[in-house]
N, C-alpha and C. Protein backbone atom coordinates (compact mmCIF):
# COMPACT_ATOMS: atom_id res chain seq x y z
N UNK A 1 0.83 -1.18 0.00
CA UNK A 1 0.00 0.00 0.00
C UNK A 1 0.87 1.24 0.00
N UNK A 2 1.37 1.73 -1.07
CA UNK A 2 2.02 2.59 -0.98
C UNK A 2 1.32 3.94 -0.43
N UNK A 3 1.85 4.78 0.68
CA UNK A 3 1.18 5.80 1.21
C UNK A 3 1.33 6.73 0.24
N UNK A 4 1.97 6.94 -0.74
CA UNK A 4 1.81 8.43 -2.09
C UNK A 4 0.50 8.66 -2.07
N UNK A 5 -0.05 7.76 -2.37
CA UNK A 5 -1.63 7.75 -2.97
C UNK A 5 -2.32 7.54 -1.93
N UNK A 6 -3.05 8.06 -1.57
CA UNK A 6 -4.17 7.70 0.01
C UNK A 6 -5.39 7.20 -0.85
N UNK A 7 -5.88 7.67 -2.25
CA UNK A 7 -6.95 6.80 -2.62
C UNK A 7 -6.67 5.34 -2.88
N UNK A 8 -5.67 5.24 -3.10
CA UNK A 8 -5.03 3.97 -3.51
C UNK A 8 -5.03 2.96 -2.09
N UNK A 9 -4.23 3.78 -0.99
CA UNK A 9 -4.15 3.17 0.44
C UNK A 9 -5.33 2.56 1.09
N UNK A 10 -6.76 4.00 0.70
CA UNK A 10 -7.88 3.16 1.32
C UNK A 10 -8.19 2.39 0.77
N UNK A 11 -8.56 2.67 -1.07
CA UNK A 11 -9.10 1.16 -1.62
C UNK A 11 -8.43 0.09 -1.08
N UNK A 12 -6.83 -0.17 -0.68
CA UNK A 12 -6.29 -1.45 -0.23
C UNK A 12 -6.75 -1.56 1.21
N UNK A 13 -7.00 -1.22 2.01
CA UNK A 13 -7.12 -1.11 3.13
C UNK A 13 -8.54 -1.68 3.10
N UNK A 14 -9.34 -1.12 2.23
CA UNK A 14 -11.17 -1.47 2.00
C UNK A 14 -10.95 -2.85 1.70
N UNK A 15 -10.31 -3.56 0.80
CA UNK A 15 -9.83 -4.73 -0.01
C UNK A 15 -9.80 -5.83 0.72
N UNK A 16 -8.94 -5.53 1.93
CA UNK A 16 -8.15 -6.38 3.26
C UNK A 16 -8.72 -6.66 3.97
N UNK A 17 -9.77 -5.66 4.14
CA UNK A 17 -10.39 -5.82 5.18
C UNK A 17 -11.83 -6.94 5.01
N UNK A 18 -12.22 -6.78 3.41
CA UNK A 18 -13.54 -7.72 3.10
C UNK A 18 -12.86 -8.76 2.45
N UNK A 19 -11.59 -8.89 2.08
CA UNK A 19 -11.06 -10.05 1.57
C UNK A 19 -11.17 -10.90 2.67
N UNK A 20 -10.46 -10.43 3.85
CA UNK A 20 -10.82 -11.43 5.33
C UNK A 20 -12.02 -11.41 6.22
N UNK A 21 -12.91 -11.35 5.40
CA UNK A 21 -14.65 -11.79 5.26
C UNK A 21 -15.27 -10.76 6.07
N UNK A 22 -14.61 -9.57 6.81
CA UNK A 22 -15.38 -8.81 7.67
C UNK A 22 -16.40 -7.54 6.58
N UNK A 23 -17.57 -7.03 7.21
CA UNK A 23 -18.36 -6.10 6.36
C UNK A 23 -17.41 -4.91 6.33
N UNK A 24 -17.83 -4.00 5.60
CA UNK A 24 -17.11 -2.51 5.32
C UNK A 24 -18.40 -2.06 5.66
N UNK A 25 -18.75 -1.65 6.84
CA UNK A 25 -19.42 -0.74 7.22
C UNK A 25 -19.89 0.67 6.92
N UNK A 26 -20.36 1.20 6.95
CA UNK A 26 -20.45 3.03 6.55
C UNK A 26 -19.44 3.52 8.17
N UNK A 27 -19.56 2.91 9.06
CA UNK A 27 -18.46 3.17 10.21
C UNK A 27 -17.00 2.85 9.77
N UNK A 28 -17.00 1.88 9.70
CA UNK A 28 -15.59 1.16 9.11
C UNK A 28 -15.20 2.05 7.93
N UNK A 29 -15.78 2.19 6.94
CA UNK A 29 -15.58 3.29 6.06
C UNK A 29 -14.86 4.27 6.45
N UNK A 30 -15.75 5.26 7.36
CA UNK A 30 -15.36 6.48 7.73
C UNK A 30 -14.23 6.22 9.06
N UNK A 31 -13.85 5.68 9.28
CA UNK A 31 -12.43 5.77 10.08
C UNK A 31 -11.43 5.17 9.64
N UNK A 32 -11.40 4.07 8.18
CA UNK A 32 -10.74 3.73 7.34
C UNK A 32 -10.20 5.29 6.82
N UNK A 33 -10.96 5.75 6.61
CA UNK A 33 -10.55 7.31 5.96
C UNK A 33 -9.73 8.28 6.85
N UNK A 34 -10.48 8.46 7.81
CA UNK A 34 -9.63 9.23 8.97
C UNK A 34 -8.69 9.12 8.78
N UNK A 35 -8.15 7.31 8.85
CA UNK A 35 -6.74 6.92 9.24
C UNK A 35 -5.93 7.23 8.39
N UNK A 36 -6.25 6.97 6.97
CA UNK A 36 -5.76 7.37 5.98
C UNK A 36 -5.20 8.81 5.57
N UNK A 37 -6.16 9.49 5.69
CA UNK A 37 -6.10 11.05 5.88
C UNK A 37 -4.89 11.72 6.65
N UNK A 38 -5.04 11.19 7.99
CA UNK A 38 -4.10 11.39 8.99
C UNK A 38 -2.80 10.13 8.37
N UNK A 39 -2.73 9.68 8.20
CA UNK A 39 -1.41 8.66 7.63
C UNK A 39 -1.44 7.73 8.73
N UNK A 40 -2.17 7.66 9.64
CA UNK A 40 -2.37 6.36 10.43
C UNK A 40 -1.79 6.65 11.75
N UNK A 41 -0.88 7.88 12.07
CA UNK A 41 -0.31 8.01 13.18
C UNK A 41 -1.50 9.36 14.61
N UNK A 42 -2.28 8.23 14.77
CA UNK A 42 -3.29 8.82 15.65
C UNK A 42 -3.21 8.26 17.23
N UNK A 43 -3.40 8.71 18.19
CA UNK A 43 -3.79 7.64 19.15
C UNK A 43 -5.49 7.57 19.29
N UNK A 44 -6.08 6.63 20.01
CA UNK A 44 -7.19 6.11 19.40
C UNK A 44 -8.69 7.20 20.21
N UNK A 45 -7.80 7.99 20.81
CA UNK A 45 -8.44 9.27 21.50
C UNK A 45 -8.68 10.26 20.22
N UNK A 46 -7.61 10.35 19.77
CA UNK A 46 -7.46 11.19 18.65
C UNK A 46 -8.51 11.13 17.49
N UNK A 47 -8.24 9.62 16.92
CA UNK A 47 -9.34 9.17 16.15
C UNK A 47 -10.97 9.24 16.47
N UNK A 48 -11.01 9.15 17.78
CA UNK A 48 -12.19 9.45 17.74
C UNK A 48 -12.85 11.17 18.08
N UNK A 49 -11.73 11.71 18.20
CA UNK A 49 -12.53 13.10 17.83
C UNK A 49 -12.72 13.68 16.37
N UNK A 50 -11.78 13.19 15.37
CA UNK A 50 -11.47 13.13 14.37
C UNK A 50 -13.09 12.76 13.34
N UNK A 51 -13.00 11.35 14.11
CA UNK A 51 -14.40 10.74 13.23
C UNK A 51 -15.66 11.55 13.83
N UNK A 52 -15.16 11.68 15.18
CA UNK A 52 -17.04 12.15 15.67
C UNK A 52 -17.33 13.42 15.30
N UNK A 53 -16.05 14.15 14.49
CA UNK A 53 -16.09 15.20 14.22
C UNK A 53 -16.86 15.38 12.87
N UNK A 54 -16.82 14.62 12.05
CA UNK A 54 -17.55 14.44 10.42
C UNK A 54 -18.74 13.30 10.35
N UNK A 55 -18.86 12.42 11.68
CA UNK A 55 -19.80 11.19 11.64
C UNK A 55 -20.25 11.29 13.06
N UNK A 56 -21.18 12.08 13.90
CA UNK A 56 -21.07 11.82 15.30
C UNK A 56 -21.71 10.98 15.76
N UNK A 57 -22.52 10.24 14.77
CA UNK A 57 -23.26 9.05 15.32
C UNK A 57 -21.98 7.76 15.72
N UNK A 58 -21.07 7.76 15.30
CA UNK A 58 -20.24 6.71 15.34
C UNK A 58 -19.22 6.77 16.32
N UNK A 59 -19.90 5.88 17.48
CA UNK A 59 -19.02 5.65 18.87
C UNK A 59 -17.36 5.21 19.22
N UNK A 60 -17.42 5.96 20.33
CA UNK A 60 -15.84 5.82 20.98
C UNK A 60 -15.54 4.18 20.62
N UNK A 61 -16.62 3.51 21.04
CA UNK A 61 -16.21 2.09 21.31
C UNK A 61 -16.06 1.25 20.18
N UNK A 62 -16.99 2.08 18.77
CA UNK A 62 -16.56 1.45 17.28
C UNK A 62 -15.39 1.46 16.80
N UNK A 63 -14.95 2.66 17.19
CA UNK A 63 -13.37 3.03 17.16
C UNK A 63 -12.43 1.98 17.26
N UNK A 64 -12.76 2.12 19.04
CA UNK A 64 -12.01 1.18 19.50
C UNK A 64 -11.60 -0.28 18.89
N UNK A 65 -12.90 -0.82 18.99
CA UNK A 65 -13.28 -2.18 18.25
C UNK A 65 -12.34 -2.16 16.48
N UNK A 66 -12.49 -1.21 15.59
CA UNK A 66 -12.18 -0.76 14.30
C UNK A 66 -10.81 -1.04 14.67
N UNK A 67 -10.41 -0.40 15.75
CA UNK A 67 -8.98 -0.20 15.87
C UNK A 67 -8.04 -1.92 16.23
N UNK A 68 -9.43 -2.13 17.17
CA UNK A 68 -8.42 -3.81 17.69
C UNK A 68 -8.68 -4.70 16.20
N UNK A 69 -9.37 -4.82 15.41
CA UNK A 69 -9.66 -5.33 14.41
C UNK A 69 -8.34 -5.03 13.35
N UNK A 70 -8.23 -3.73 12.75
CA UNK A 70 -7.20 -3.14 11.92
C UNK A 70 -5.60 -4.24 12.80
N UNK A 71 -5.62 -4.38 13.84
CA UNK A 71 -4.19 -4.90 14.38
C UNK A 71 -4.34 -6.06 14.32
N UNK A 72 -5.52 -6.64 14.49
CA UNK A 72 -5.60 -8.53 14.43
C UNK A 72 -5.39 -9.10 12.98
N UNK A 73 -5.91 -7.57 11.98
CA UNK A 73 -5.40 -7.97 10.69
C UNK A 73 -3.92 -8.06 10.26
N UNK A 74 -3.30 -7.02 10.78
CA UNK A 74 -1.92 -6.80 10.37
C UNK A 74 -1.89 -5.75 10.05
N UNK A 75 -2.82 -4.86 9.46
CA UNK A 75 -2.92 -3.43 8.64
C UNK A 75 -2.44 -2.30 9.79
N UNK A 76 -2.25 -2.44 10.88
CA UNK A 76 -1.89 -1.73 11.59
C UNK A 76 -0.66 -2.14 13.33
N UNK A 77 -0.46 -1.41 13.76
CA UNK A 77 0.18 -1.96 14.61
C UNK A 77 0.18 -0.31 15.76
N UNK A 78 0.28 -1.04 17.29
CA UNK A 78 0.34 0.39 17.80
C UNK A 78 1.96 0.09 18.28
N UNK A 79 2.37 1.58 18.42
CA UNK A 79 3.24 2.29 18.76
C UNK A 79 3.70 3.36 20.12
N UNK A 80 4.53 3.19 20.66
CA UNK A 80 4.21 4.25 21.77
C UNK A 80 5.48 4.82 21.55
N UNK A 81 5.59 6.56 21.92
CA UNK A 81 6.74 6.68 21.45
C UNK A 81 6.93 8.24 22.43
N UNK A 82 6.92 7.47 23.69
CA UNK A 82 7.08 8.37 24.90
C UNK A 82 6.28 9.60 24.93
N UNK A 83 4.97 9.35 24.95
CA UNK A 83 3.54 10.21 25.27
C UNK A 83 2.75 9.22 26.19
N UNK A 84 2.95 7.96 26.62
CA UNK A 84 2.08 7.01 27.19
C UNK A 84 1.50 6.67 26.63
N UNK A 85 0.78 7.25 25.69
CA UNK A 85 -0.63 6.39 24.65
C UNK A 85 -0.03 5.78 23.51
N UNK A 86 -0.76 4.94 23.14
CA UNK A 86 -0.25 4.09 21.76
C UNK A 86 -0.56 5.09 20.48
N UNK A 87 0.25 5.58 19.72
CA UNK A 87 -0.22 5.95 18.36
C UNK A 87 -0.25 4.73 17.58
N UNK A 88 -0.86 4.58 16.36
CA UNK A 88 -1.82 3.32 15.72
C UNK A 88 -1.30 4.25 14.02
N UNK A 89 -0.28 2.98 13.80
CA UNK A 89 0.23 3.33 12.39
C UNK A 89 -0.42 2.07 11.11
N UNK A 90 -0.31 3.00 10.33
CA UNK A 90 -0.75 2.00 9.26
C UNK A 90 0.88 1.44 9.04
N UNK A 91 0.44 0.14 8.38
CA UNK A 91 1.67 -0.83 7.81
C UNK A 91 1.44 -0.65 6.26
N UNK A 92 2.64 -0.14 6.08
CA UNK A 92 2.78 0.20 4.76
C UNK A 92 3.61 -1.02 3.71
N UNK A 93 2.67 -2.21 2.92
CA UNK A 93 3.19 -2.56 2.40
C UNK A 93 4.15 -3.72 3.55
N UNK A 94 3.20 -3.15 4.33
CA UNK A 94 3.63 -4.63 5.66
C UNK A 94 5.12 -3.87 6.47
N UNK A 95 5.34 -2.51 6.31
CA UNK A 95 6.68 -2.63 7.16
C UNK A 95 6.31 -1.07 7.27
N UNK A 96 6.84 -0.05 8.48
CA UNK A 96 6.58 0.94 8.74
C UNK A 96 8.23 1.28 9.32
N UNK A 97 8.80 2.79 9.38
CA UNK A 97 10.21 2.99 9.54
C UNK A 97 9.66 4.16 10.04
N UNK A 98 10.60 4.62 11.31
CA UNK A 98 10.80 5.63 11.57
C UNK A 98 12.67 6.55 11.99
N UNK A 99 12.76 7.81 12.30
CA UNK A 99 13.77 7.81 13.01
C UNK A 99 13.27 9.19 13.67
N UNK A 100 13.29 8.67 14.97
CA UNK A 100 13.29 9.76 16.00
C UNK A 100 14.13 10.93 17.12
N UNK A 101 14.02 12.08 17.50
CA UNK A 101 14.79 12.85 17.76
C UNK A 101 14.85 12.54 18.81
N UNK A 102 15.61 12.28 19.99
CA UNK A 102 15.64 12.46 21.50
C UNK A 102 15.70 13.26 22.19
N UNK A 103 16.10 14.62 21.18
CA UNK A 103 15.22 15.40 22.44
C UNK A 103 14.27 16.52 21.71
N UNK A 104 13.94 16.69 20.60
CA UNK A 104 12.94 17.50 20.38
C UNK A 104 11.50 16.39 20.17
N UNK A 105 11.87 14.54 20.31
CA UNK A 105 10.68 13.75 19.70
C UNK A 105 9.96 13.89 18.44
N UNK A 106 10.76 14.87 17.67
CA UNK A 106 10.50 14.83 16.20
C UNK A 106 10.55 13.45 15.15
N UNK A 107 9.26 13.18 14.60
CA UNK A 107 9.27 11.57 13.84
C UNK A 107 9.33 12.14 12.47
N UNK A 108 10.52 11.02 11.91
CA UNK A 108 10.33 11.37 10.32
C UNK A 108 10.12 10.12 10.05
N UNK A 109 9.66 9.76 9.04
CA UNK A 109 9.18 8.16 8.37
C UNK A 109 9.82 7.81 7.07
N UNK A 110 10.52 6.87 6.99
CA UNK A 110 11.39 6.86 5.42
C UNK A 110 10.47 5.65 5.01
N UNK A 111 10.70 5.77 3.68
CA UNK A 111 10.27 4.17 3.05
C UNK A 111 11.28 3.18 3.05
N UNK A 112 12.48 3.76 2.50
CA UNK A 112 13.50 2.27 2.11
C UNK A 112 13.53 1.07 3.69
N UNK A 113 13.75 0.39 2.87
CA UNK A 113 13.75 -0.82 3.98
C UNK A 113 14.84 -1.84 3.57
N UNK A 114 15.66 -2.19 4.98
CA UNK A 114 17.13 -2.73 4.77
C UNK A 114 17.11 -3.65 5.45
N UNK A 115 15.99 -4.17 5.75
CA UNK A 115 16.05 -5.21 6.64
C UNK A 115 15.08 -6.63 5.89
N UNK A 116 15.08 -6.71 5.46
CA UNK A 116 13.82 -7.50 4.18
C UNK A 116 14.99 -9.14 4.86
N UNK A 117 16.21 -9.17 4.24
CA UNK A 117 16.41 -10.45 4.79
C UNK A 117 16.96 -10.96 5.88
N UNK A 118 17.49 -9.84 7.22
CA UNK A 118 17.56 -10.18 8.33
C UNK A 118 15.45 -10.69 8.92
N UNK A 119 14.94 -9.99 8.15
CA UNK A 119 13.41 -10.18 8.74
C UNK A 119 13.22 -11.92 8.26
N UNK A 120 13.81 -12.42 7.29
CA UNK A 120 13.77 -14.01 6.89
C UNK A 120 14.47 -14.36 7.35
N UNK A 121 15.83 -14.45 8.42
CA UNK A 121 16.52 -15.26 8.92
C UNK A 121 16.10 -14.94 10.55
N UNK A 122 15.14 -14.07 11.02
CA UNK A 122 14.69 -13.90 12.07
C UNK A 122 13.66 -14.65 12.50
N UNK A 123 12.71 -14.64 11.49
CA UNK A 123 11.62 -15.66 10.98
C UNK A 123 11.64 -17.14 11.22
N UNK A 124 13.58 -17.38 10.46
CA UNK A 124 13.50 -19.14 10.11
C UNK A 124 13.80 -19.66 11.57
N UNK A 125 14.84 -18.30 12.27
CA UNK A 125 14.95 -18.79 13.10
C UNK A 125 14.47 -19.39 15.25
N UNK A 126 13.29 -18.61 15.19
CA UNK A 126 12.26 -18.79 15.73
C UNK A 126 10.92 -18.96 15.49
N UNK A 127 11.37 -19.53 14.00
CA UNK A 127 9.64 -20.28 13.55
C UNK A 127 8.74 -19.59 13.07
N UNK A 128 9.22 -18.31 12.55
CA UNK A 128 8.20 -17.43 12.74
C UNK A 128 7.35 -17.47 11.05
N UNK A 129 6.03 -16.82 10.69
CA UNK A 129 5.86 -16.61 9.16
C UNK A 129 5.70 -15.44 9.75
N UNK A 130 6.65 -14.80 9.25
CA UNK A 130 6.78 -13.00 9.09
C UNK A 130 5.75 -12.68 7.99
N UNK A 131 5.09 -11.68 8.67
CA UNK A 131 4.21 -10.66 8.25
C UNK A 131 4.72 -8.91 8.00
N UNK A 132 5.13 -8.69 9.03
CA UNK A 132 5.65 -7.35 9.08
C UNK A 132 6.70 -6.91 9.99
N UNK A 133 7.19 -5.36 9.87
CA UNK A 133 7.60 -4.90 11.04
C UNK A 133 7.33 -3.43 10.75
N UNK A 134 7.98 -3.02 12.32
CA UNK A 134 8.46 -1.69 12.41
C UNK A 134 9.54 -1.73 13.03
N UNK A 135 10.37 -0.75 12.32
CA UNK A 135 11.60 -0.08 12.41
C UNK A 135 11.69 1.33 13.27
N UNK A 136 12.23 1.64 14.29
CA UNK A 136 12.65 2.85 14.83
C UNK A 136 14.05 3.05 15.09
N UNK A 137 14.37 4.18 14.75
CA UNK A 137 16.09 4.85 14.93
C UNK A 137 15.67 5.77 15.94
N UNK A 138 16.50 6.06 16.78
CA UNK A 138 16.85 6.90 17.76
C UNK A 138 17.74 7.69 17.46
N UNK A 139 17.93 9.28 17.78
CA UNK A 139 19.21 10.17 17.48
C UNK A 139 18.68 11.15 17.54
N UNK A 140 19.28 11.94 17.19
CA UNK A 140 19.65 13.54 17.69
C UNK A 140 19.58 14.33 15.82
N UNK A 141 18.32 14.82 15.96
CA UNK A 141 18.25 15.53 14.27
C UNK A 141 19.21 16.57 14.62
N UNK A 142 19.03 17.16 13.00
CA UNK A 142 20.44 18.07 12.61
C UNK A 142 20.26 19.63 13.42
N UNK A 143 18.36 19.52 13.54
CA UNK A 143 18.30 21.33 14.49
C UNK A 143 19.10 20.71 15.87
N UNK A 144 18.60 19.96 16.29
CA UNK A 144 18.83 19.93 17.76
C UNK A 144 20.50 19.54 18.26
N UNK A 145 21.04 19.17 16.46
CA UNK A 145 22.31 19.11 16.72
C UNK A 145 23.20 20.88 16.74
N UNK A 146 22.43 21.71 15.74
CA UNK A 146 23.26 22.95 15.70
C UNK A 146 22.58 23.68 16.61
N UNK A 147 21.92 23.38 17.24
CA UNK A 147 21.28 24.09 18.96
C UNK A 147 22.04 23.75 19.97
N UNK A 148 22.89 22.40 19.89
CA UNK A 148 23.40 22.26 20.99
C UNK A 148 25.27 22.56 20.48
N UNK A 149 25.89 23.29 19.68
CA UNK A 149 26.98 24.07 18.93
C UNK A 149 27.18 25.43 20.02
N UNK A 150 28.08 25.50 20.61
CA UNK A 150 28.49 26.70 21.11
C UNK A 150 28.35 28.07 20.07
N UNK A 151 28.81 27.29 18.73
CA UNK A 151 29.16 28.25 18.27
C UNK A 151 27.92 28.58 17.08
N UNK A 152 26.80 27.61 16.98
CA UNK A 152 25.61 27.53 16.29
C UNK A 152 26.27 27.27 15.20
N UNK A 153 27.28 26.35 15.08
CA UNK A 153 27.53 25.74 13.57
C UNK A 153 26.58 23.90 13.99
């Protein structure tokens, strides 16, 4: 599911979800979209002000439910990334990357992915049938590196 295209993302996302026999709801719909919209990095508080904001008939607890569903599929996975709450990313194409700042907590998200065959010898070697991952880097971006420069180089 390449994220370029978000019409593209939901149709796959719509796809996945009735391919593995569940309905596409007019609920399911509209927070399929949200997520999309937002790129998937919501916590599930978030999402639901989001949806009740354009659909208010559609409950905290559909959410919720939408949300544990999206992770039992694989299409998503939560994340915590020192706020306490889980943010809830879409899996892009089954693998999600980040690299984060330590001290401003700035997230950037790359696509390339370098791990494709350590993820098959990780797999063979605890049995696993790999589905996905996520990737996070830790470090110090380039502002917070020339902020901390005596000399602001």
């Amino acid at each position: 599911m390449p994220m370029d295209d978000p019409q593209n993302t939901l149709a796959d996302l719509n796809r996945a979800v009735e391919a593995r026999g569940y309905r596409l709801t007019p609920a399911r719909r509209a927070i399929l979209q949200a997520l999309v919209s937002c790129r998937g990095h919501l916590t599930a508080d978030d999402l639901v002000e989001i949806v009740h904001h354009d659909a208010p008939q559609i409950g905290r607890m559909t959410v919720y439910r939408t949300l544990e569903l999206l992770c039992e599929l694989g299409l998503m996975r939560p994340v915590y990334q020192g706020t306490g709450a889980a943010h809830f990313i879409l899996l892009d194409r089954g693998h999600h990357h980040h690299l984060v700042c330590s001290r401003c907590q700035s997230v950037i998200e790359f696509d390339e992915c370098f791990v494709g065959e350590l993820t098959e010898v990780i797999g063979q070697r605890f049995g696993y049938e790999m589905q996905g991952h996520i990737l996070e880097f830790f470090g110090v971006c380039p502002d917070c590196l020339t902020e901390a420069l005596p000399d602001g180089r």
